[in-house]
N, C-alpha and C. Protein backbone atom coordinates (compact mmCIF):
# COMPACT_ATOMS: atom_id res chain seq x y z
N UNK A 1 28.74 -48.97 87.01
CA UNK A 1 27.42 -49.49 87.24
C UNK A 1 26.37 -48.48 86.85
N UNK A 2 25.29 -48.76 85.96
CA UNK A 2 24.25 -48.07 85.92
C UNK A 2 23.45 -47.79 87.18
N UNK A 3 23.18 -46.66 86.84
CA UNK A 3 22.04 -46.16 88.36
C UNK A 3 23.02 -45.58 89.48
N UNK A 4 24.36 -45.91 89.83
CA UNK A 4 24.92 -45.42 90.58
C UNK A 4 25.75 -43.81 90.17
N UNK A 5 26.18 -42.76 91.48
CA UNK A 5 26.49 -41.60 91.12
C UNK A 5 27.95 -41.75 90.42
N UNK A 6 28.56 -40.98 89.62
CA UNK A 6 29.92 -40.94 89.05
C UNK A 6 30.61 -40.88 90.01
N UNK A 7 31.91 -41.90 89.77
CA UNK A 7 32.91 -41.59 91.06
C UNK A 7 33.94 -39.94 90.38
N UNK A 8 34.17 -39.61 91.52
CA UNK A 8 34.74 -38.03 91.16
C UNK A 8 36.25 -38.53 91.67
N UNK A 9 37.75 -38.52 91.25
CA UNK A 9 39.00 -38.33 90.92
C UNK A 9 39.24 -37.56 92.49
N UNK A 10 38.43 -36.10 92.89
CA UNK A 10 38.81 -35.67 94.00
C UNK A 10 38.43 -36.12 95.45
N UNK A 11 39.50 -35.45 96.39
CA UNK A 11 38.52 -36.09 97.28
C UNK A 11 37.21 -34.73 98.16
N UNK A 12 36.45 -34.87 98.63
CA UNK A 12 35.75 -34.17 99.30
C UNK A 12 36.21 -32.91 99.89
N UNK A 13 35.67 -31.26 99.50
CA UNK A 13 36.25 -30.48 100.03
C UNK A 13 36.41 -30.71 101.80
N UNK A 14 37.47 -30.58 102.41
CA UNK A 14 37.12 -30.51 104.39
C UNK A 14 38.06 -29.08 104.38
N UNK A 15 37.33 -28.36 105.74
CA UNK A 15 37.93 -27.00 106.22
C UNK A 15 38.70 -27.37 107.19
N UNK A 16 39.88 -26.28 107.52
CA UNK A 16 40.25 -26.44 108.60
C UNK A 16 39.53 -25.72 109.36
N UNK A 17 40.13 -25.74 111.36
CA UNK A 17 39.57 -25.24 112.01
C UNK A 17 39.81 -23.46 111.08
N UNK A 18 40.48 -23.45 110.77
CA UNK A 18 40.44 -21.47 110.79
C UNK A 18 39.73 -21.11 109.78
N UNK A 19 39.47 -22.37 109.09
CA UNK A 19 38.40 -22.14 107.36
C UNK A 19 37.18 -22.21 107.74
N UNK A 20 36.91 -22.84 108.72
CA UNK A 20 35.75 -23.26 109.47
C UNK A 20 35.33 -21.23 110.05
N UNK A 21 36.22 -20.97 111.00
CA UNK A 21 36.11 -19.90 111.94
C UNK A 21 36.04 -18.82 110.98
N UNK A 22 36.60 -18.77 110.07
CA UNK A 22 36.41 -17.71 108.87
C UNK A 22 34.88 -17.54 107.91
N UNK A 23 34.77 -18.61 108.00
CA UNK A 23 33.11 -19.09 107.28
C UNK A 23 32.19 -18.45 107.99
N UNK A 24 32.27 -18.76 109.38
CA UNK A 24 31.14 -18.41 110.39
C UNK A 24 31.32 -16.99 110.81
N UNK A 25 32.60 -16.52 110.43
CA UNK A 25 32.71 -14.89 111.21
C UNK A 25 32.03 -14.19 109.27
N UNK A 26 32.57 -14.45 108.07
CA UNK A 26 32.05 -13.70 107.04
C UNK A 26 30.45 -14.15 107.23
N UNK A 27 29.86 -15.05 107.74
CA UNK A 27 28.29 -15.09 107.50
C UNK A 27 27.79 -14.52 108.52
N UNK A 28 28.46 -14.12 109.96
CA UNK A 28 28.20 -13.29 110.81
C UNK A 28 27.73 -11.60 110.77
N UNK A 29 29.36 -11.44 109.61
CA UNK A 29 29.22 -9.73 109.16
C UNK A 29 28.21 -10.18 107.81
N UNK A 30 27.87 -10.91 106.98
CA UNK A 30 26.69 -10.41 106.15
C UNK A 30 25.13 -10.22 106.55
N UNK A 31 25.16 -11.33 108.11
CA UNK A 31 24.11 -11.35 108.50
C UNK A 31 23.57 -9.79 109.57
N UNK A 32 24.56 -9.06 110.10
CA UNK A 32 24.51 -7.88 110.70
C UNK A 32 24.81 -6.94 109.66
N UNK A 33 25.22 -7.01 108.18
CA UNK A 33 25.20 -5.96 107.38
C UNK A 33 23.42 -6.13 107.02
N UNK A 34 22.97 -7.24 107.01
CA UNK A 34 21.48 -7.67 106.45
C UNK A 34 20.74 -7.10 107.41
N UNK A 35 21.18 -7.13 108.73
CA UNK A 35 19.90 -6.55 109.30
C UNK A 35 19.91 -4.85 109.60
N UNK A 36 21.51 -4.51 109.00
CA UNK A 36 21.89 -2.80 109.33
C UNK A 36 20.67 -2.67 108.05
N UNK A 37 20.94 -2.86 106.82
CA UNK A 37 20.00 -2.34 105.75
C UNK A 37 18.60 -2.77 105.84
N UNK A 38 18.02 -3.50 106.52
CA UNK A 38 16.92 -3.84 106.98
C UNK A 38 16.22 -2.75 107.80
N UNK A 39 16.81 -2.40 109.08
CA UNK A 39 16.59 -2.12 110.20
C UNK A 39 16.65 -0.44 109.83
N UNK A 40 17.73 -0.32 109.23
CA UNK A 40 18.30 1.39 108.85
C UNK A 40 18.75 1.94 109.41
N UNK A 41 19.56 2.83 109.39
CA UNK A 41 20.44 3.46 110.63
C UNK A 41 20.11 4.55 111.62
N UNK A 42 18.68 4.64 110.74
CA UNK A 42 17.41 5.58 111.63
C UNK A 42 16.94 4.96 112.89
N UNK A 43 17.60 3.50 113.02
CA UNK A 43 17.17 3.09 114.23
C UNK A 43 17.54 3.56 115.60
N UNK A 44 18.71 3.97 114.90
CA UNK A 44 19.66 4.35 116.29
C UNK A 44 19.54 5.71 116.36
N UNK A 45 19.07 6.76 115.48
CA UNK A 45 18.76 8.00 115.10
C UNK A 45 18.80 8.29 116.68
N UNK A 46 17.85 8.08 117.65
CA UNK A 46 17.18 8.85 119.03
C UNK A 46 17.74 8.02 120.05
N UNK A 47 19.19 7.49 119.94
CA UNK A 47 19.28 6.56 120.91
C UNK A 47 19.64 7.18 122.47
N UNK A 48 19.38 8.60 122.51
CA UNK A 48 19.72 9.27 123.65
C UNK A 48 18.63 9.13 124.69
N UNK A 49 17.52 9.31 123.64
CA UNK A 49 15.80 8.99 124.43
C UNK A 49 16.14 8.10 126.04
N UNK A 50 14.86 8.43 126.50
CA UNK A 50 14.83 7.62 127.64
C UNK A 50 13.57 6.42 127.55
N UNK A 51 13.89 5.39 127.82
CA UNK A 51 12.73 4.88 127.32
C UNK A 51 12.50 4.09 128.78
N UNK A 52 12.25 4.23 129.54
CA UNK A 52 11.67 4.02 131.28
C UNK A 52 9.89 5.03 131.17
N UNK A 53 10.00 6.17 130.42
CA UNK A 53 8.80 6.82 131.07
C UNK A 53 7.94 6.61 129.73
N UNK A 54 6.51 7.43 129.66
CA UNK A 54 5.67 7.29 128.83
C UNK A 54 6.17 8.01 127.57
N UNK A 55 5.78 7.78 126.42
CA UNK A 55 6.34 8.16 125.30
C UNK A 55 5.40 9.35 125.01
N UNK A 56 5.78 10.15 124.09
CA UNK A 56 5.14 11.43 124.18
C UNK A 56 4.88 11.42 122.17
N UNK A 57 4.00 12.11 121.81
CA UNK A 57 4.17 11.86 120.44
C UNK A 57 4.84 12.73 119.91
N UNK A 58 5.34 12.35 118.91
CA UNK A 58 6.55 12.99 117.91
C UNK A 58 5.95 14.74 117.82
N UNK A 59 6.93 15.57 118.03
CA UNK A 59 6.59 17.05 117.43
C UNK A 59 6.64 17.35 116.16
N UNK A 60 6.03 17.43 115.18
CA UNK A 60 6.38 17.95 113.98
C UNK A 60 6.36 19.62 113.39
N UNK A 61 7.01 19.99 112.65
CA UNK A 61 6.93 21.29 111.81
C UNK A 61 6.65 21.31 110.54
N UNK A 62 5.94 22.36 110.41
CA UNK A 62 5.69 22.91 108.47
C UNK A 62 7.20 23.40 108.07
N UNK A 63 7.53 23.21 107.26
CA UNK A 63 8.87 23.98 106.42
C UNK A 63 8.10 25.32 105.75
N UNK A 64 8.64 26.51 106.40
CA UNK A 64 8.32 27.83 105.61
C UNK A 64 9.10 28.36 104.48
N UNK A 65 8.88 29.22 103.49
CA UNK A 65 9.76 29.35 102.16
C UNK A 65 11.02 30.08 103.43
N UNK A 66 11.99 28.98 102.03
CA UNK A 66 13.17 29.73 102.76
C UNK A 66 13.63 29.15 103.35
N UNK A 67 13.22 28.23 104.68
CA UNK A 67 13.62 27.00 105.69
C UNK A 67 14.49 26.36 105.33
N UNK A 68 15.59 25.88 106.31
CA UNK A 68 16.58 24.79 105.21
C UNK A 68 16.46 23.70 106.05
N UNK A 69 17.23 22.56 106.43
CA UNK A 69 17.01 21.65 107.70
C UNK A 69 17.91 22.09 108.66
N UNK A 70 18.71 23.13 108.01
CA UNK A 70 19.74 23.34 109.37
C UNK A 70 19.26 24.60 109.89
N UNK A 71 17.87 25.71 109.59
CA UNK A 71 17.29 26.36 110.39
C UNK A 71 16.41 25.71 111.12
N UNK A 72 15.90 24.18 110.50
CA UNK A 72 14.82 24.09 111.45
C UNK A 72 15.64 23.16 112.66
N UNK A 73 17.01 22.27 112.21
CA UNK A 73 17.77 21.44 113.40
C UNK A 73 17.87 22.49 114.31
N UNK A 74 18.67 24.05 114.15
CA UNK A 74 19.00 24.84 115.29
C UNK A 74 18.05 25.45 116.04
N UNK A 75 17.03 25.38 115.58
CA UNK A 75 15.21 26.13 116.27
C UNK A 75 14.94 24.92 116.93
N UNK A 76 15.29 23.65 116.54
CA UNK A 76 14.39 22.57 117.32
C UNK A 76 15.16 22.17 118.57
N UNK A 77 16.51 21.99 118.05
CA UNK A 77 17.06 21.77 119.45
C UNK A 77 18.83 22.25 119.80
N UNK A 78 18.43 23.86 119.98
CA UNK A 78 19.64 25.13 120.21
C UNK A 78 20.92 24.71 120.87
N UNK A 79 20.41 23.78 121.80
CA UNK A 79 21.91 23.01 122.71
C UNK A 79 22.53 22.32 122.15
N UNK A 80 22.13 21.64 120.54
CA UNK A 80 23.11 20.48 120.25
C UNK A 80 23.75 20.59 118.66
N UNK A 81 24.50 20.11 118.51
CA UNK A 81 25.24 20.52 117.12
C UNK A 81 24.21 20.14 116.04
N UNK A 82 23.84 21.27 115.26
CA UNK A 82 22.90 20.93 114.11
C UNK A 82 23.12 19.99 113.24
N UNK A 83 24.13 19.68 113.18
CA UNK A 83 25.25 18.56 112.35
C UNK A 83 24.28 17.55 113.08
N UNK A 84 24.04 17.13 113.83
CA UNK A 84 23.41 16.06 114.95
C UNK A 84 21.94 15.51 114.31
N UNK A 85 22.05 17.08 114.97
CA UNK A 85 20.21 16.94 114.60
C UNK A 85 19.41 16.77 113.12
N UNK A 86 20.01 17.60 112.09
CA UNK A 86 19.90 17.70 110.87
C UNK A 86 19.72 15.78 110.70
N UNK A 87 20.88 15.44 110.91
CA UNK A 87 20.82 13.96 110.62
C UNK A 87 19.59 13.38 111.08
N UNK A 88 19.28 13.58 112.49
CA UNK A 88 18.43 12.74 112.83
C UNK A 88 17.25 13.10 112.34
N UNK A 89 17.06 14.22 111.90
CA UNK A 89 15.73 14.98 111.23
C UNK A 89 15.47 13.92 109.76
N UNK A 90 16.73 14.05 109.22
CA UNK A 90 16.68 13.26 107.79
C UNK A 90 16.69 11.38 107.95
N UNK A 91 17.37 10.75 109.23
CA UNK A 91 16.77 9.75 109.12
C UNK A 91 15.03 9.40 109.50
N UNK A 92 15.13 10.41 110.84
CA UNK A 92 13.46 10.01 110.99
C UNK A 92 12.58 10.41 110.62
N UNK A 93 12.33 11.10 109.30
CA UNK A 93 11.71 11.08 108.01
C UNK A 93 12.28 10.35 106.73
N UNK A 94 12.93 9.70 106.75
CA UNK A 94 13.14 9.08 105.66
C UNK A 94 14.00 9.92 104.15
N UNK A 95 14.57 11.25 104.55
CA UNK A 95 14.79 11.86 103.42
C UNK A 95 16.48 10.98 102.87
N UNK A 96 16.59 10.14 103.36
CA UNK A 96 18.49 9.95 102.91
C UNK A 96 18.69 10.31 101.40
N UNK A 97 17.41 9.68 100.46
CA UNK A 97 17.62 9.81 99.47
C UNK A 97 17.62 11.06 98.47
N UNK A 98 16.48 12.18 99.48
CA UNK A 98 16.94 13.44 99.02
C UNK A 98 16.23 14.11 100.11
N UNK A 99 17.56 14.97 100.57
CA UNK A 99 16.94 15.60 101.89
C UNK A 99 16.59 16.81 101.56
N UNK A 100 16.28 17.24 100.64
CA UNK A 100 15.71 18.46 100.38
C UNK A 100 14.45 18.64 101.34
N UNK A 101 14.07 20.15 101.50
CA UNK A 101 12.84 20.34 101.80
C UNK A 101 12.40 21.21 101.05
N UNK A 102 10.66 21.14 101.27
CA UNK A 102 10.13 22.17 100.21
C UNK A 102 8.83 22.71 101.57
N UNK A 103 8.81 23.82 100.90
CA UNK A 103 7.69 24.71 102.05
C UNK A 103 6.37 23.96 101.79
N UNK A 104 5.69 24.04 103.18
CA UNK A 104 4.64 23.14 103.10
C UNK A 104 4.88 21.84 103.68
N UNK A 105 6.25 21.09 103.41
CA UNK A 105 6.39 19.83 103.72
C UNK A 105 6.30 19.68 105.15
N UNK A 106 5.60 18.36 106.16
CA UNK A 106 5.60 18.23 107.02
C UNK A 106 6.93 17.25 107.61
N UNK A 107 7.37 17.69 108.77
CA UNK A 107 8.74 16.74 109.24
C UNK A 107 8.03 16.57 110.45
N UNK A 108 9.11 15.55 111.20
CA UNK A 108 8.75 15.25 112.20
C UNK A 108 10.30 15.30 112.80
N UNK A 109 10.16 15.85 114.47
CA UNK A 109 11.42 16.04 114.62
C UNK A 109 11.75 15.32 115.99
N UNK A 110 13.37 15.04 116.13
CA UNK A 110 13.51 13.80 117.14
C UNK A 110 13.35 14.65 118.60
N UNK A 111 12.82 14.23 119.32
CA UNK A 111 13.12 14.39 120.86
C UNK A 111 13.74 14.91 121.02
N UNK A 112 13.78 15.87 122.16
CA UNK A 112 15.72 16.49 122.54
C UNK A 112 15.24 15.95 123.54
């Protein structure tokens, strides 16, 4: 018949239940990979903070010649593995893509 759609030979894709449960768990992990790269992993950077009292504003430092991030992680906060801090220094400035520093540059450093 003219005007009507082509009949198709197959029949209609149907899922089972576990094709079904598989669908909804892969659009689950793309939708929490979507909001990890969204969100950034700098979110969780300070998750030690206390967040009940008033917030205090961020401390920042100048980088002096010479400075690396792992003199200024162990000056900023001596009790905790610079490995730690370094990180959180480089997510909550934004350096992932190159964490270099250069003298002069201003950082901002996380809470201890």
């Amino acid at each position: 018949m003219p005007g009507s759609p082509p009949h198709s030979d197959h029949p209609p894709i149907r899922l089972t239940r576990r094709g079904r449960a598989v669908l909804v768990a892969f659009a689950a992990a793309v939708t929490l990979i979507l909001l990890w790269l969204n969100v950034g992993s700098g979110a969780f950077a300070g998750s030690r903070e206390s967040h009940g009292g008033p917030s205090r504003p961020a401390e920042t430092v100048v980088v002096e010649p010479g400075e690396t991030l792992w003199d200024i992680a162990s000056a900023a906060d001596p009790g905790t593995d610079p490995r730690l801090v370094v990180q959180r220094i480089i997510d909550l400035n934004g350096l992932a893509g190159d964490p270099t520093v250069h003298p002069g540059q201003e950082l901002r450093l996380p809470s201890s």
